[in-house]
Protein backbone atom coordinates (compact mmCIF):
# COMPACT_ATOMS: atom_id res chain seq x y z
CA UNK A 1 6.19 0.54 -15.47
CA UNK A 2 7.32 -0.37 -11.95
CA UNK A 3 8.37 3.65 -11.40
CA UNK A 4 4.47 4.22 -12.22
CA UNK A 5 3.38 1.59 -10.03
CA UNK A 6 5.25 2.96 -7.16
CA UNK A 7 4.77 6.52 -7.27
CA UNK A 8 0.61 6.41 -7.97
CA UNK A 9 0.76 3.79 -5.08
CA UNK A 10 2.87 6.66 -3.12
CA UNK A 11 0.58 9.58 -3.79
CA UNK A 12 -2.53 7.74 -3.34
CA UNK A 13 -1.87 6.18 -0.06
CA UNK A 14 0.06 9.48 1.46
CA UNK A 15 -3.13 11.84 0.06
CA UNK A 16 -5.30 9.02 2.78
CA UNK A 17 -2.63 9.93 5.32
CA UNK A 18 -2.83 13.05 4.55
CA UNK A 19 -6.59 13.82 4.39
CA UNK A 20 -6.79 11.59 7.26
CA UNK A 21 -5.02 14.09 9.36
CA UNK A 22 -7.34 16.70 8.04
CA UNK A 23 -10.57 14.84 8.04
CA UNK A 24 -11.74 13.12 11.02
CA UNK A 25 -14.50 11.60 9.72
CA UNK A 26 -12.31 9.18 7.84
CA UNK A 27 -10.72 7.80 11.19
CA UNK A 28 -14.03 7.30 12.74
CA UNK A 29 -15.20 5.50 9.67
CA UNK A 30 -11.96 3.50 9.69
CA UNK A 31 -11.54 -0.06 11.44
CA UNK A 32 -8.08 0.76 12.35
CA UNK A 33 -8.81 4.37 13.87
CA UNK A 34 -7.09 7.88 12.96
CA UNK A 35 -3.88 6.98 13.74
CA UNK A 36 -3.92 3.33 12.52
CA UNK A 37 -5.24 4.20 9.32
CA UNK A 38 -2.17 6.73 9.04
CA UNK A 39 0.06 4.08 9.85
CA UNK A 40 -0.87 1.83 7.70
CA UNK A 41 -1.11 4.16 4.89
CA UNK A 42 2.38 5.18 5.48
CA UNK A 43 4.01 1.78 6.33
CA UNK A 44 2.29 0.26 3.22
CA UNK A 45 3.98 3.45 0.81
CA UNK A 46 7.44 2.60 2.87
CA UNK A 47 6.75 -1.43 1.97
CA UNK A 48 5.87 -0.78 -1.90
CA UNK A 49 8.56 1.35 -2.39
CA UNK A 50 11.00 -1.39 -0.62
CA UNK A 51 9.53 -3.60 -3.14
CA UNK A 52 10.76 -1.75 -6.06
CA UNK A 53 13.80 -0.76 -4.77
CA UNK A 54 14.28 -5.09 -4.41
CA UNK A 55 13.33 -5.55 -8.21
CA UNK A 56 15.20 -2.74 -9.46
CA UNK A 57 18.32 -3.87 -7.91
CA UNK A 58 17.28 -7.87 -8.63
CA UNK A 59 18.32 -8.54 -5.08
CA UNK A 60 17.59 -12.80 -4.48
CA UNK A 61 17.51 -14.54 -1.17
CA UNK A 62 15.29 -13.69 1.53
CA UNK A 63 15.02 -10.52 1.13
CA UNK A 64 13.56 -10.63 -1.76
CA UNK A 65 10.89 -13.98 0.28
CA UNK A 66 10.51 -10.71 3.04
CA UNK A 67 9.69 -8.19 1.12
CA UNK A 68 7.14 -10.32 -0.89
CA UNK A 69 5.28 -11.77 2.02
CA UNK A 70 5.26 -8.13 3.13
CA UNK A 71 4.05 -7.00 0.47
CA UNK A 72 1.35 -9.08 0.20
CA UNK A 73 0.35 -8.42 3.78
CA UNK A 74 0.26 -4.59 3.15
CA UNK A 75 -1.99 -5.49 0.32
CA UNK A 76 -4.59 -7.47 2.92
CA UNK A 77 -4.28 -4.51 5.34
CA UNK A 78 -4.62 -1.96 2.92
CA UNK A 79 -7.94 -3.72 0.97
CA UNK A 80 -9.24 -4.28 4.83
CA UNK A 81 -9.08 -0.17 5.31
CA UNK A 82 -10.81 -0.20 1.94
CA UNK A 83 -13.35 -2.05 2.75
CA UNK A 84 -13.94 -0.04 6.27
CA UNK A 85 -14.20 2.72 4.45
CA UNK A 86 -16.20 2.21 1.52
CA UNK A 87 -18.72 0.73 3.91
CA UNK A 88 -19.12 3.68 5.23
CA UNK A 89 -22.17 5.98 4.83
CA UNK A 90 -19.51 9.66 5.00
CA UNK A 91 -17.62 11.29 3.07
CA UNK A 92 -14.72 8.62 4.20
CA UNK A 93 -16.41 6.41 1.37
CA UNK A 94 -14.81 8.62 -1.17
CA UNK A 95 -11.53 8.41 0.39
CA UNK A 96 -11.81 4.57 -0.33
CA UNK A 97 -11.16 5.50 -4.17
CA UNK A 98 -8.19 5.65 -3.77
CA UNK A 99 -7.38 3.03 -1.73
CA UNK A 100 -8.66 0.60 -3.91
CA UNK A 101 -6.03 1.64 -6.60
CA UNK A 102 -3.36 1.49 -4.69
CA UNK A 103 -4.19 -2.29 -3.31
CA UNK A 104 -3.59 -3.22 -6.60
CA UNK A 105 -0.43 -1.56 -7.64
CA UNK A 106 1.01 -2.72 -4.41
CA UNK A 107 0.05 -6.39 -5.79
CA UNK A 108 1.65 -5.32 -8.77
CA UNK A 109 4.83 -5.04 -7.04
CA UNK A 110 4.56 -8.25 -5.18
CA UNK A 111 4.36 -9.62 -8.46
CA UNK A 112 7.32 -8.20 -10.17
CA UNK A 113 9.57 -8.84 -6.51
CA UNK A 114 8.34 -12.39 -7.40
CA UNK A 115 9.30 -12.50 -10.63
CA UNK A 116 12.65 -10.61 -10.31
CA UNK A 117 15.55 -13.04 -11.46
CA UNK A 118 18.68 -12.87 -9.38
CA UNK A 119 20.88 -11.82 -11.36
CA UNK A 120 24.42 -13.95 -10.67
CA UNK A 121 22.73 -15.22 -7.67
């Protein structure tokens, strides 16, 4: 389940990058901008799949606290760009759809860091 989880979250938020490279109506529709919304696109795939790398390997401590809280922050950021874009009256409104998916996986993920037991820690 988590391997799901990651890669859709993967795909969907490098395709934004992606198209958002391509497309420059979706950066002028964005709050963050062109290169902003590839940023966060790409930091937020690089965050999730820290998150599953930290419940695969049942790491405890604060890393496991970090990667949470950023985890959850990515999630904020990335339903923010959502929101900027599906408030949009462009073609960046479709772009949206698959932002919204991903949002959730990467709570998901939160979730299961959170729940992760540290195993002989």
């Amino acid at each position: 389940m988590l391997l799901f989880l990651l890669l859709t979250t993967v795909v969907e938020l490098v395709g934004v990058a992606a198209a958002t490279t391509a497309v420059d109506e979706i950066g002028e529709a964005s709050l963050f901008g062109r290169a902003g919304t590839i940023a966060v696109t790409l930091a937020a795939a690089v965050i999730a799949g820290a998150g599953a790398v930290v419940t695969w390997r049942q790491v405890g401590g604060a890393p496991r606290a970090v990667t949470a809280v950023l985890l959850f922050a990515a999630a904020a950021v990335v339903l923010t760009l959502t929101i900027s874009l599906l408030t949009s009256a462009n073609l960046a409104a479709g772009f949206a759809a698959g932002l919204l998916p991903a949002f959730v996986w990467i709570l998901l993920i939160g979730r299961a860091v959170l729940r992760t037991s540290a195993a002989g820690r």
